[in-house]
PDB file of N, CA and C in Angstrom:
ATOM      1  N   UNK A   1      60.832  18.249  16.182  1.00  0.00           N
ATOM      2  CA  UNK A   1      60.469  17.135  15.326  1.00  0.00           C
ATOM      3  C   UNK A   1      61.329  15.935  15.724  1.00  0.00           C
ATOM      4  N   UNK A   2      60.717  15.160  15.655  1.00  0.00           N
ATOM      5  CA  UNK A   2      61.845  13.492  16.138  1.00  0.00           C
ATOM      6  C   UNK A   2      62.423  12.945  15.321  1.00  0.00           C
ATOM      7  N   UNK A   3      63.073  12.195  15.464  1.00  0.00           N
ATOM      8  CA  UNK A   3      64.447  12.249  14.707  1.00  0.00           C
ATOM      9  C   UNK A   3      64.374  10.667  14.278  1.00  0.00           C
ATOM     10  N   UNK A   4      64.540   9.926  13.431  1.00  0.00           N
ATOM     11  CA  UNK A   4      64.798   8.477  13.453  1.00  0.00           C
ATOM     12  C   UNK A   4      66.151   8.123  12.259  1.00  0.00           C
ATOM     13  N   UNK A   5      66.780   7.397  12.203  1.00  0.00           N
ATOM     14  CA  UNK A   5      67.741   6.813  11.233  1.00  0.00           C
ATOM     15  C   UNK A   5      66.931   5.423  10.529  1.00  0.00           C
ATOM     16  N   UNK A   6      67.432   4.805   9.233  1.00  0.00           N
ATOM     17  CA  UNK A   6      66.655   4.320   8.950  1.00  0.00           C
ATOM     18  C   UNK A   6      67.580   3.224   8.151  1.00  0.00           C
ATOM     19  N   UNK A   7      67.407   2.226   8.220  1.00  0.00           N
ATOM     20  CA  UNK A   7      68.112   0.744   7.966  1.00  0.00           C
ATOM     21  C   UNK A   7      67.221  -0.241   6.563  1.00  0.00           C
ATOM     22  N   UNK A   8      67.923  -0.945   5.869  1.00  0.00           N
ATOM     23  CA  UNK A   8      67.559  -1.892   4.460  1.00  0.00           C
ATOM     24  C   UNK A   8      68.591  -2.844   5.139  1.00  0.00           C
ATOM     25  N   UNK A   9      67.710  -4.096   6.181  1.00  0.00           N
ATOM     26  CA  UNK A   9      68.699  -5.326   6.251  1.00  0.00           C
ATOM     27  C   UNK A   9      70.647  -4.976   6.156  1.00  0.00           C
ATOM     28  N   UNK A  10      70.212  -4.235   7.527  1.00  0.00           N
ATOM     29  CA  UNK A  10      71.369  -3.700   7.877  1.00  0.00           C
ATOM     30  C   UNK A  10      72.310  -2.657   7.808  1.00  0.00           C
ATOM     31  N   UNK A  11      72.056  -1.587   6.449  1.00  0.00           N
ATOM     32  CA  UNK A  11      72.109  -1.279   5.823  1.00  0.00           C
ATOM     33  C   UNK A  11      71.943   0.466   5.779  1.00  0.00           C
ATOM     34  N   UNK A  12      72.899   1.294   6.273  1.00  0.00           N
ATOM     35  CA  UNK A  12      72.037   2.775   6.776  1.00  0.00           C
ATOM     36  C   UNK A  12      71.616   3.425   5.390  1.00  0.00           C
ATOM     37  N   UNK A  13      70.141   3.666   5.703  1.00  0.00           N
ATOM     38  CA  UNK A  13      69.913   4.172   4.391  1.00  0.00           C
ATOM     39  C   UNK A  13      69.880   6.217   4.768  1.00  0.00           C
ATOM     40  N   UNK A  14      69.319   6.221   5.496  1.00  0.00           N
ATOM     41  CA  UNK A  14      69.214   7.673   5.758  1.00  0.00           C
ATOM     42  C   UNK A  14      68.753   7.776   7.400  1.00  0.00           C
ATOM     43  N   UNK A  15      69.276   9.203   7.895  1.00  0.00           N
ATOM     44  CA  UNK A  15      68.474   9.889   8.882  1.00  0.00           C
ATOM     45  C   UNK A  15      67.567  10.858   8.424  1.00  0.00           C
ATOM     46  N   UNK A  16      65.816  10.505   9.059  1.00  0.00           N
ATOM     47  CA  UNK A  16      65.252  11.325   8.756  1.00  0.00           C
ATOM     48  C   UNK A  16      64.575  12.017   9.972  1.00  0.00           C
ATOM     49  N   UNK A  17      64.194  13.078   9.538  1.00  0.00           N
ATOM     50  CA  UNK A  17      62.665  13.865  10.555  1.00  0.00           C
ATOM     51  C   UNK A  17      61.543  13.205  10.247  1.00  0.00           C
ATOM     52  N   UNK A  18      60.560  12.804  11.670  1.00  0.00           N
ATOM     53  CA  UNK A  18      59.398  12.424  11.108  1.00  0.00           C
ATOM     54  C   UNK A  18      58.439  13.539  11.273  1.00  0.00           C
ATOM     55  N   UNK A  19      57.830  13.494   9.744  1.00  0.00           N
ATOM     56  CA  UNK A  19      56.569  14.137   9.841  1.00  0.00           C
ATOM     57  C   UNK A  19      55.227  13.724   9.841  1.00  0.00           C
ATOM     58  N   UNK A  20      54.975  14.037  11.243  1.00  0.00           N
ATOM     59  CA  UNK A  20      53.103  12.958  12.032  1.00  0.00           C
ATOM     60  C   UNK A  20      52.371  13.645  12.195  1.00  0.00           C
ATOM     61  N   UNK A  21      52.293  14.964  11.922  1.00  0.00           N
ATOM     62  CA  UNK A  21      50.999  16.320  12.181  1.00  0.00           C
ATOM     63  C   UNK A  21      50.809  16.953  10.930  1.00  0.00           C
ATOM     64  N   UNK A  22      49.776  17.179  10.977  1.00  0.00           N
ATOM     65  CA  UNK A  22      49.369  17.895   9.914  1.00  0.00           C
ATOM     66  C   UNK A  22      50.447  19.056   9.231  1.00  0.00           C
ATOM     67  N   UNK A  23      50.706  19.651  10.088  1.00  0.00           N
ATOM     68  CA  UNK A  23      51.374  21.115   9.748  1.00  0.00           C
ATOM     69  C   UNK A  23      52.974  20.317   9.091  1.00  0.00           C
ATOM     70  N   UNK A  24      53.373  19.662   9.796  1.00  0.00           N
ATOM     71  CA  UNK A  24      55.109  18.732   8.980  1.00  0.00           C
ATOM     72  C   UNK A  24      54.534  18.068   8.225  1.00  0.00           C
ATOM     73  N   UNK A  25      53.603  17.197   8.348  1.00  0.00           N
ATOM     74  CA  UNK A  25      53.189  16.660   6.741  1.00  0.00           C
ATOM     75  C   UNK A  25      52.766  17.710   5.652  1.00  0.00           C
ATOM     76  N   UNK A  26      52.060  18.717   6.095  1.00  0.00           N
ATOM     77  CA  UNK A  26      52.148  19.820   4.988  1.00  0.00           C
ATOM     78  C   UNK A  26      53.554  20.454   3.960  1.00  0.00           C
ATOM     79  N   UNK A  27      53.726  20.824   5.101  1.00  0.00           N
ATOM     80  CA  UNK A  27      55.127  21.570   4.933  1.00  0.00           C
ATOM     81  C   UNK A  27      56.231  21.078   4.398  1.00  0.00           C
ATOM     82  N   UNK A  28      56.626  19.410   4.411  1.00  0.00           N
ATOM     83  CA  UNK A  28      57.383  18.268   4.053  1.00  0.00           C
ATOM     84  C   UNK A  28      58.694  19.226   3.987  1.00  0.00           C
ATOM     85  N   UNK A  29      59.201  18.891   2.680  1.00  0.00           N
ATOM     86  CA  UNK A  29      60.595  19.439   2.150  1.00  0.00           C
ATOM     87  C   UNK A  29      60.129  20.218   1.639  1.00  0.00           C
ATOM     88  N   UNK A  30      59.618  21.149   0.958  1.00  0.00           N
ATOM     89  CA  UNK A  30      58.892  22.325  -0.070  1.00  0.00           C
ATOM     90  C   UNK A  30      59.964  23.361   0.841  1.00  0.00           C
ATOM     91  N   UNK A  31      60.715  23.853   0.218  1.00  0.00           N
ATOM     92  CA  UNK A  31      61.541  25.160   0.041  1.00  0.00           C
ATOM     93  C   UNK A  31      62.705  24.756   0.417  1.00  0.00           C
ATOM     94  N   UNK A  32      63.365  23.672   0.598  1.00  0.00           N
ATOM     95  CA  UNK A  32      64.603  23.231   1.668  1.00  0.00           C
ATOM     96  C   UNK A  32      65.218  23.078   0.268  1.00  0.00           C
ATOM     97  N   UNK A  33      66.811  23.905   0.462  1.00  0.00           N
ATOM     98  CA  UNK A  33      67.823  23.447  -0.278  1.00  0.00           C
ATOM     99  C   UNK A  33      69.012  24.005  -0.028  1.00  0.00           C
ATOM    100  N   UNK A  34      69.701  23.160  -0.003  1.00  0.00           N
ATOM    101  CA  UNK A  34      70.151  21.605   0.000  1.00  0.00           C
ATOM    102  C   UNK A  34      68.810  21.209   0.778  1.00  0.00           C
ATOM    103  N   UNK A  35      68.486  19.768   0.445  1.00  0.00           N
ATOM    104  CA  UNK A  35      68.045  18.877   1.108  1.00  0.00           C
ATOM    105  C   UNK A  35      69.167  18.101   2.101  1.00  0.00           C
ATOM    106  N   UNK A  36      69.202  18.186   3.758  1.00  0.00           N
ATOM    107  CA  UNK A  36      70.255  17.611   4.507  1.00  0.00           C
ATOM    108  C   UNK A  36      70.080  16.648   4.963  1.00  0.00           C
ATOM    109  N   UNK A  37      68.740  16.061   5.144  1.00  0.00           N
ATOM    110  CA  UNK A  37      68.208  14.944   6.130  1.00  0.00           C
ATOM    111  C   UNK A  37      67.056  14.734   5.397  1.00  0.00           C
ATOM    112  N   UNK A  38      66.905  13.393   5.534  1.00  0.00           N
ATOM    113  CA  UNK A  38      65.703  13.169   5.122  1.00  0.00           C
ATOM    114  C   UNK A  38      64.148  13.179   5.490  1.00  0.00           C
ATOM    115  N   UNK A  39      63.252  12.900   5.147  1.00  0.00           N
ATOM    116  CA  UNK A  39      61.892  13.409   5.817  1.00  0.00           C
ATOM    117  C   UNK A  39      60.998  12.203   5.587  1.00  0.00           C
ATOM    118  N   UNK A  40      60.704  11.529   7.053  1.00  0.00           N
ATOM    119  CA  UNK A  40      59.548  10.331   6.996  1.00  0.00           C
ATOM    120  C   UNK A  40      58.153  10.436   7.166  1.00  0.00           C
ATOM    121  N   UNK A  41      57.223  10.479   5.957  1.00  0.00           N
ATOM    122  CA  UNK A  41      55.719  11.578   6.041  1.00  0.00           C
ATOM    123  C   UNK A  41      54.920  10.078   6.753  1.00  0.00           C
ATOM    124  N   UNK A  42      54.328  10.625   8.239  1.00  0.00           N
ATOM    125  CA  UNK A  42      53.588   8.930   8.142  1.00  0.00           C
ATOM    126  C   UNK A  42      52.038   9.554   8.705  1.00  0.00           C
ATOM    127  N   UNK A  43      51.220   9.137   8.768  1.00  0.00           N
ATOM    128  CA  UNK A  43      50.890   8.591   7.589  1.00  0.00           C
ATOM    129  C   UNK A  43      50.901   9.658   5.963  1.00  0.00           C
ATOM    130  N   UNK A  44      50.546   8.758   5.031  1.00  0.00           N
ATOM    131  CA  UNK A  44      50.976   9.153   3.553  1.00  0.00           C
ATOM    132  C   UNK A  44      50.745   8.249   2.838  1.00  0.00           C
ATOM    133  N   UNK A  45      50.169   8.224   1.535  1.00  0.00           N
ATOM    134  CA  UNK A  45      50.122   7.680   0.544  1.00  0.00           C
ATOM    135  C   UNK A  45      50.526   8.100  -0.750  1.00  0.00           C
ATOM    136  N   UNK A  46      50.611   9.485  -1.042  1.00  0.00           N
ATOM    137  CA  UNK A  46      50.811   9.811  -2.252  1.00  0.00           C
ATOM    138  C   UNK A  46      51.879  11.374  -1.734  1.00  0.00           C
ATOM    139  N   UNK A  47      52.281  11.704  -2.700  1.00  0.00           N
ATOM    140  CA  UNK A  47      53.265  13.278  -2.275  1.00  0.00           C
ATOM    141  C   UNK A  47      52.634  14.139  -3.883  1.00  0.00           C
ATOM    142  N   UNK A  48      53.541  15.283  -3.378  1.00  0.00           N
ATOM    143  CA  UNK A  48      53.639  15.896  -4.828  1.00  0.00           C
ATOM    144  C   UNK A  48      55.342  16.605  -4.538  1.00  0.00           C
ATOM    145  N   UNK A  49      55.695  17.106  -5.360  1.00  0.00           N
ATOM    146  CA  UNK A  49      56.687  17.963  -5.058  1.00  0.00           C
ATOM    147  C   UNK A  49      56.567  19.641  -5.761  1.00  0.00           C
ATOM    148  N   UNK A  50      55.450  20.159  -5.822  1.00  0.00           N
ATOM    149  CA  UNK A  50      55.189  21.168  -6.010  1.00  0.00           C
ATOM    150  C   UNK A  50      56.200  22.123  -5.093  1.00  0.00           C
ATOM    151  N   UNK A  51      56.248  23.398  -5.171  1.00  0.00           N
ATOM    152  CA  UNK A  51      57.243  24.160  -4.588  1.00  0.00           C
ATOM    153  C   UNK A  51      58.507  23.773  -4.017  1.00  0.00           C
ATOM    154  N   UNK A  52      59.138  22.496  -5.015  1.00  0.00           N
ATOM    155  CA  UNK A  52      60.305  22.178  -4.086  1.00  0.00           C
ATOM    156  C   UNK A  52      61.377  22.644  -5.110  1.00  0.00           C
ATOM    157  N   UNK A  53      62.577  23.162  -4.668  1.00  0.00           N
ATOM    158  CA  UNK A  53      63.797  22.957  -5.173  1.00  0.00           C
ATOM    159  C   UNK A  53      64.565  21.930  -5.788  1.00  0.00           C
ATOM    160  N   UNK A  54      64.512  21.122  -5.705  1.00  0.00           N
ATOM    161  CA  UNK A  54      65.611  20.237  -5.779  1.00  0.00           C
ATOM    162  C   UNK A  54      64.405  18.865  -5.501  1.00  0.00           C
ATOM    163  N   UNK A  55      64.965  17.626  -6.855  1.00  0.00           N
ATOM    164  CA  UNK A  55      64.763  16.303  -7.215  1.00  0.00           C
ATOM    165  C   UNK A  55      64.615  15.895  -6.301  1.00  0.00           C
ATOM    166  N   UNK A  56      63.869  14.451  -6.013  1.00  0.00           N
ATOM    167  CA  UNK A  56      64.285  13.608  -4.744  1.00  0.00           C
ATOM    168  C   UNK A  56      63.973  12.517  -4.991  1.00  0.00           C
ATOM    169  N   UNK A  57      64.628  11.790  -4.472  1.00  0.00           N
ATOM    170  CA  UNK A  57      63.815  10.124  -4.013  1.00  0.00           C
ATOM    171  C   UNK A  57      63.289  10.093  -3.506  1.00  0.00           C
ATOM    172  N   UNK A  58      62.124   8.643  -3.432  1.00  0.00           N
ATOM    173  CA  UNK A  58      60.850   8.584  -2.752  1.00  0.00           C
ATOM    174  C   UNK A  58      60.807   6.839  -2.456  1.00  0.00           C
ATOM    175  N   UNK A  59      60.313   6.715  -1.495  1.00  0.00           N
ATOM    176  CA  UNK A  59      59.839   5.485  -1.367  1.00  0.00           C
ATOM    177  C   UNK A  59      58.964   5.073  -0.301  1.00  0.00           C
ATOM    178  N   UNK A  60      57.848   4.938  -1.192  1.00  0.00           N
ATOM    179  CA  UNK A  60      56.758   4.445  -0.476  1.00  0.00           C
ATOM    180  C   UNK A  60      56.728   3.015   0.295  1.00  0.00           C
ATOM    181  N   UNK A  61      56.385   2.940   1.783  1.00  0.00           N
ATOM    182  CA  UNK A  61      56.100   1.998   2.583  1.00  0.00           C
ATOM    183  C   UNK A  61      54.811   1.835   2.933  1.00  0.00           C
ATOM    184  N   UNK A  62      54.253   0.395   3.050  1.00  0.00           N
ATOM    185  CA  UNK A  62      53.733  -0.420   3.507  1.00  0.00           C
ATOM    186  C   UNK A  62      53.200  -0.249   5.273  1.00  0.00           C
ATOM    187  N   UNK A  63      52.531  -0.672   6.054  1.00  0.00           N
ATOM    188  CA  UNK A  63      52.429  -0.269   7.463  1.00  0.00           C
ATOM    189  C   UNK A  63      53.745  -0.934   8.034  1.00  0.00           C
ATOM    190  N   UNK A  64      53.547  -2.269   7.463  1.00  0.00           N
ATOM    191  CA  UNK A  64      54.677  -3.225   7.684  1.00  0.00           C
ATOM    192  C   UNK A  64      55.909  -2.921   7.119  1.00  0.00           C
ATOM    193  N   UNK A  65      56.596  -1.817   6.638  1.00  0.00           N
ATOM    194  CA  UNK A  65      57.885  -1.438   6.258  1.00  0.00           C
ATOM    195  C   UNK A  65      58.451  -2.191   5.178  1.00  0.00           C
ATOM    196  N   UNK A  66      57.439  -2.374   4.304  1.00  0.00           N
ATOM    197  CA  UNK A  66      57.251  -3.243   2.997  1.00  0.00           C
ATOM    198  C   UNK A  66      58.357  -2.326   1.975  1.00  0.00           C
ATOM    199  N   UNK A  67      58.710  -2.342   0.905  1.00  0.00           N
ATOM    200  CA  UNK A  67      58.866  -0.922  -0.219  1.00  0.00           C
ATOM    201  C   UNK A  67      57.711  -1.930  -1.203  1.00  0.00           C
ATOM    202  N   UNK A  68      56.702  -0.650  -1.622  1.00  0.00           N
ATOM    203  CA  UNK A  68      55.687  -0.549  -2.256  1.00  0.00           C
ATOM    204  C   UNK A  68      56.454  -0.107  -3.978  1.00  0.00           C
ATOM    205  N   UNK A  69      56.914   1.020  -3.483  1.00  0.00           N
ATOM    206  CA  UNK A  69      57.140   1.801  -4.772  1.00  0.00           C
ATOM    207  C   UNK A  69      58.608   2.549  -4.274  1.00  0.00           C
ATOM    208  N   UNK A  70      59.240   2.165  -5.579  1.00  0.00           N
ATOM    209  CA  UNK A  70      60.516   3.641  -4.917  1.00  0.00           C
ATOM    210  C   UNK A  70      60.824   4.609  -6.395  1.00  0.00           C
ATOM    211  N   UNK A  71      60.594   5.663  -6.256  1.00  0.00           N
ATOM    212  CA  UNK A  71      60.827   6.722  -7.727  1.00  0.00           C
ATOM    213  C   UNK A  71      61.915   7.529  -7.478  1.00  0.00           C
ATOM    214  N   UNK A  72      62.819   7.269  -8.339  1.00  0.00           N
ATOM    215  CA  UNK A  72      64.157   7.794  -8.123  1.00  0.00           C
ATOM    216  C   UNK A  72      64.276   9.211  -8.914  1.00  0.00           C
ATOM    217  N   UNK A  73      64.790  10.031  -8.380  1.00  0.00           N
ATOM    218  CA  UNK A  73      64.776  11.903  -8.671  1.00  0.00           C
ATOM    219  C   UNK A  73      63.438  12.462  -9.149  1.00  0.00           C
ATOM    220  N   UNK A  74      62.747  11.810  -8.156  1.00  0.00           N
ATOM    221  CA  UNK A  74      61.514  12.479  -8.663  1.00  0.00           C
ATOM    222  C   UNK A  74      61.306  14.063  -8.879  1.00  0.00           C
ATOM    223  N   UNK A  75      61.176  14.890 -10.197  1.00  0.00           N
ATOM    224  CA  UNK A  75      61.393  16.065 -10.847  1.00  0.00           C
ATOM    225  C   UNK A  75      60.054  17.029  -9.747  1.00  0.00           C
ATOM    226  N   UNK A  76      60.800  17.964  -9.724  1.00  0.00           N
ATOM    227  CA  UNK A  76      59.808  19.139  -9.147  1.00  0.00           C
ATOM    228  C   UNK A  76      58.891  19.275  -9.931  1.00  0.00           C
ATOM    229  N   UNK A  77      57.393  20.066  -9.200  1.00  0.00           N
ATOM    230  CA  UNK A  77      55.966  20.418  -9.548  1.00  0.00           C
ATOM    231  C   UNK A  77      55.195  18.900 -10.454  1.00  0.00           C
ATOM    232  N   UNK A  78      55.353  17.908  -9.720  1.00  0.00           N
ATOM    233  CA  UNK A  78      54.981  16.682 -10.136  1.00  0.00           C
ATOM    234  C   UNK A  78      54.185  16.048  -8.719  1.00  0.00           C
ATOM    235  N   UNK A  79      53.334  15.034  -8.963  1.00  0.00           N
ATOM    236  CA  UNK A  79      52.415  14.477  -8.427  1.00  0.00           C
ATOM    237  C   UNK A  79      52.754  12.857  -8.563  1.00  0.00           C
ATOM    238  N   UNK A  80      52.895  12.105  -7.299  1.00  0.00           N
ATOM    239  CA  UNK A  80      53.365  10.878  -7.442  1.00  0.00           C
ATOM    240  C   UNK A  80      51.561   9.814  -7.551  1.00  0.00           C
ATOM    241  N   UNK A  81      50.872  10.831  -7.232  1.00  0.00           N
ATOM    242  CA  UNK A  81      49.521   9.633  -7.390  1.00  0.00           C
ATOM    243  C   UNK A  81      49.582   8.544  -6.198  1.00  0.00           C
ATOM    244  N   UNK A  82      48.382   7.990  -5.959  1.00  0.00           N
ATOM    245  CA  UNK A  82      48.379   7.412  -4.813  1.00  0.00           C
ATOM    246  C   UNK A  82      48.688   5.905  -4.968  1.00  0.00           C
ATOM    247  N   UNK A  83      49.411   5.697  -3.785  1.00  0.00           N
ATOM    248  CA  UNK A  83      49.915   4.217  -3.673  1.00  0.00           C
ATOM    249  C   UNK A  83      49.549   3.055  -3.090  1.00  0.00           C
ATOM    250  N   UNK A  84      48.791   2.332  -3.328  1.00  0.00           N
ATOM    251  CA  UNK A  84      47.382   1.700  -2.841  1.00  0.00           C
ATOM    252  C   UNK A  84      48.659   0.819  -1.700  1.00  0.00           C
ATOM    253  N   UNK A  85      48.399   1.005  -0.456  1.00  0.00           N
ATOM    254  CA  UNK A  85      48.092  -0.234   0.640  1.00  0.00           C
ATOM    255  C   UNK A  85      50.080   0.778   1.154  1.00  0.00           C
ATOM    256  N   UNK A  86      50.054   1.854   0.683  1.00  0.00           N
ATOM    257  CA  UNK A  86      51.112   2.760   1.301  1.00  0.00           C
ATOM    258  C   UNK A  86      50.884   3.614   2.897  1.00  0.00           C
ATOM    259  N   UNK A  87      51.829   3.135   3.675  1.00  0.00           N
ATOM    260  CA  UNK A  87      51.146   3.827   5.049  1.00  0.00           C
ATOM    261  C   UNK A  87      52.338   4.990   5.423  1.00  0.00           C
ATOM    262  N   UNK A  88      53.379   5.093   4.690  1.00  0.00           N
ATOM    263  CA  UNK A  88      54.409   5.944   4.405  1.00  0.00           C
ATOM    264  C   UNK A  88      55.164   5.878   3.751  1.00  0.00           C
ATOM    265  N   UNK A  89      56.002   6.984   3.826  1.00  0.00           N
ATOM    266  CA  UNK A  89      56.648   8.084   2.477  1.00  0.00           C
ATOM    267  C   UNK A  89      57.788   8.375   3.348  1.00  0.00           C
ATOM    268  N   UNK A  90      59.295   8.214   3.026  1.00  0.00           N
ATOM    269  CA  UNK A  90      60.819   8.057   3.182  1.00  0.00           C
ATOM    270  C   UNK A  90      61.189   9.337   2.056  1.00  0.00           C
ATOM    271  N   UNK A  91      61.220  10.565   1.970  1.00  0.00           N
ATOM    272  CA  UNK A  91      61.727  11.202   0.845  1.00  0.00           C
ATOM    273  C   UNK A  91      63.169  11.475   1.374  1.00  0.00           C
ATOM    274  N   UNK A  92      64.014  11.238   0.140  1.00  0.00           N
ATOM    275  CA  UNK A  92      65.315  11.780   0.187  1.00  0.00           C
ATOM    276  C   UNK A  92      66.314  12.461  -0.661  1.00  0.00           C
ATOM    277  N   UNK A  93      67.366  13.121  -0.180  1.00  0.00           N
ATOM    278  CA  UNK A  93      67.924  13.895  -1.679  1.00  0.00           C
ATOM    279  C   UNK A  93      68.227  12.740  -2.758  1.00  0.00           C
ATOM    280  N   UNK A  94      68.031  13.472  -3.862  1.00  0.00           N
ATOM    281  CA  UNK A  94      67.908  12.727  -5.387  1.00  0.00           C
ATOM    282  C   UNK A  94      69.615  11.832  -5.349  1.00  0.00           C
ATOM    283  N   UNK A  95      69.022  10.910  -5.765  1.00  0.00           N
ATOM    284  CA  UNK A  95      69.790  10.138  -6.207  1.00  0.00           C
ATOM    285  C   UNK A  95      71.031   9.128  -4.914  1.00  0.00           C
ATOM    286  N   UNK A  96      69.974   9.482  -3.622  1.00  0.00           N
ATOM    287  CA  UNK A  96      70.665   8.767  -2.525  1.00  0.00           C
ATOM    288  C   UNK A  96      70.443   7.580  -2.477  1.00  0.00           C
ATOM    289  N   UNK A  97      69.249   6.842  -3.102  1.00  0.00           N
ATOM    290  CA  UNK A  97      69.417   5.246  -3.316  1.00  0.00           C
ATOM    291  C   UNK A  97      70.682   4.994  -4.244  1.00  0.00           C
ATOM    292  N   UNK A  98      70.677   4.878  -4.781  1.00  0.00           N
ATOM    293  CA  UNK A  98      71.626   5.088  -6.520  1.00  0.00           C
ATOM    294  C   UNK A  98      72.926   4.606  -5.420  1.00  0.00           C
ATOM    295  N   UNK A  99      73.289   5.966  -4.869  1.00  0.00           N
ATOM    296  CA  UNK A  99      74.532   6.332  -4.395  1.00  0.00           C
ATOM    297  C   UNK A  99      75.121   4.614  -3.355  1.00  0.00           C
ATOM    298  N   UNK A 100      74.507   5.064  -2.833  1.00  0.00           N
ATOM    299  CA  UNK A 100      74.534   3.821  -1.860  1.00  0.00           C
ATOM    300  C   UNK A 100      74.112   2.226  -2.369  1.00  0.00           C
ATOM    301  N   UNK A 101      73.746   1.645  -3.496  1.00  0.00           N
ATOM    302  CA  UNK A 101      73.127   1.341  -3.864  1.00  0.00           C
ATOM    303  C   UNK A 101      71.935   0.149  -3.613  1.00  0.00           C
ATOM    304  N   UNK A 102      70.984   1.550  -3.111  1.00  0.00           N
ATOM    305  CA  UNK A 102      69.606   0.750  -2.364  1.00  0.00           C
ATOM    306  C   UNK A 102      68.475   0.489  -3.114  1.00  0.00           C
ATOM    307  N   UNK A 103      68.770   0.649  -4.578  1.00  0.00           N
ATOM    308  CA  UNK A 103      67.392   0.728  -5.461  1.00  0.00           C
ATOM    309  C   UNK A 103      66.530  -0.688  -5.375  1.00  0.00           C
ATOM    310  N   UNK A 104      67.203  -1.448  -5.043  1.00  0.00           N
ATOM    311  CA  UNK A 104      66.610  -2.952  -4.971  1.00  0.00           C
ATOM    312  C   UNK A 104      65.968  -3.229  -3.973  1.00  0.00           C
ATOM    313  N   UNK A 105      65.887  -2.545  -2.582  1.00  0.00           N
ATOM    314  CA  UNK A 105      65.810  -2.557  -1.335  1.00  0.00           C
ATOM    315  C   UNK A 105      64.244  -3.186  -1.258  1.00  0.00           C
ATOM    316  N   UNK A 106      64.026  -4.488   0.109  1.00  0.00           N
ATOM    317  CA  UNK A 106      62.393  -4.923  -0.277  1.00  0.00           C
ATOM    318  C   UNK A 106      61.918  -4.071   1.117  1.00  0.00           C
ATOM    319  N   UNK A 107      62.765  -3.907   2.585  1.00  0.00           N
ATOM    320  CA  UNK A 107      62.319  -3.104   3.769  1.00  0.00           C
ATOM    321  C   UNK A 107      62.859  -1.923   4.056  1.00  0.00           C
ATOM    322  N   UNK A 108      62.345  -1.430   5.067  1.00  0.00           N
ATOM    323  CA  UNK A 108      63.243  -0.628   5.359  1.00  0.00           C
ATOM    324  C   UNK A 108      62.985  -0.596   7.532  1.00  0.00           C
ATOM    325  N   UNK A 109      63.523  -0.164   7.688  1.00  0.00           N
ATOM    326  CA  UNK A 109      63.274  -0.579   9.450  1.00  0.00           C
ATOM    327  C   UNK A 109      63.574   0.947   9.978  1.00  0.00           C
ATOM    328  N   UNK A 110      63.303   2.073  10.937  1.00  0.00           N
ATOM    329  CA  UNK A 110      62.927   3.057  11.141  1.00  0.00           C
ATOM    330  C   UNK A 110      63.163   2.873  12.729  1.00  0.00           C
ATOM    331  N   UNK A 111      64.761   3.281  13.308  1.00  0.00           N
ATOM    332  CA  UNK A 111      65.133   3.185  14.502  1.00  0.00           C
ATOM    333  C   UNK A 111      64.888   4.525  15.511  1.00  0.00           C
ATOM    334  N   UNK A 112      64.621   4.542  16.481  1.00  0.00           N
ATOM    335  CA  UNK A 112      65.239   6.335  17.388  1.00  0.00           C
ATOM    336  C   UNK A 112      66.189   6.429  17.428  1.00  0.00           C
ATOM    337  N   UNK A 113      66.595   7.399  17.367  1.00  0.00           N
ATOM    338  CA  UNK A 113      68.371   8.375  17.923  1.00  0.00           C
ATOM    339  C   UNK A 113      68.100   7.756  19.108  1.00  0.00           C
ATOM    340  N   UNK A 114      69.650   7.187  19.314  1.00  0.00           N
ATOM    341  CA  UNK A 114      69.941   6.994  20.380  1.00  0.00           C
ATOM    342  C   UNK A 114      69.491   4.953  20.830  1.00  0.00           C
ATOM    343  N   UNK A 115      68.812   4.373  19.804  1.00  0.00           N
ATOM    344  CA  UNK A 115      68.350   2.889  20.171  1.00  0.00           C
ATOM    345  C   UNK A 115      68.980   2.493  18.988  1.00  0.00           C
ATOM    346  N   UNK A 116      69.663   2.724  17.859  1.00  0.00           N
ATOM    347  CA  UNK A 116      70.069   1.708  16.874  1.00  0.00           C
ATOM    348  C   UNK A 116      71.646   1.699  17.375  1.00  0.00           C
ATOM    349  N   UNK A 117      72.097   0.145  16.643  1.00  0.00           N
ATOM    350  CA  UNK A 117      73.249  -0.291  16.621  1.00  0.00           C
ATOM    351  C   UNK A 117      73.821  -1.307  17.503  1.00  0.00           C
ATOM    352  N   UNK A 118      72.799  -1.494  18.199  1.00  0.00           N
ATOM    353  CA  UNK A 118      73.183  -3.137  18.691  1.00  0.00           C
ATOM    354  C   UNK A 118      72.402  -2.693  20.065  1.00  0.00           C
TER     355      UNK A 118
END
């Protein structure tokens, strides 16, 4: 799976896995715990967190790396509903915007291992 780190105007918000096939977009986070890394579903519009362990953050993007929507600890066996004009989904362990504090965040920018940092 490929690997990207992921930036808010400078800003490291998370490293995630991207998931671009059917079978990793299926599969997302559902059974992972701890959650260690985060998971970028593209395309995506809506999630659920049915069979997951553990809360998470979410934030829905735009094609253009817009934030659409961001739902903070979103509770297991829940359905986020679809996010009109969303072309991906950033999930991360609960309460990692908060922590850092990215809840305000309007982009987000989505680098490769190995090309960010100047």
């Amino acid at each position: 799976m490929r690997r990207v780190k992921a930036f808010s105007n400078g800003s490291f918000v998370a490293e995630a896995d991207v998931a671009e096939n059917f079978f990793t977009r299926l599969r997302g986070l559902m059974g992972k715990s701890p959650i260690r890394r985060a998971l970028w579903i593209v395309p995506c519009s809506d999630i659920h967190t049915f069979n997951m362990r553990e809360d998470i953050d979410v934030v829905f993007l735009s094609r253009q790396s817009e934030v659409l929507r961001i739902i903070e600890a979103m509770p297991k066996n829940r359905t986020s509903g679809k996010v009109r004009g969303a072309h991906s989904v950033l999930e991360l362990p609960a309460h990692t915007l908060r922590s850092r504090n990215l809840l305000d965040i309007s982009t987000i920018e989505f680098v490769r291992e190995g090309h960010y940092g100047g």
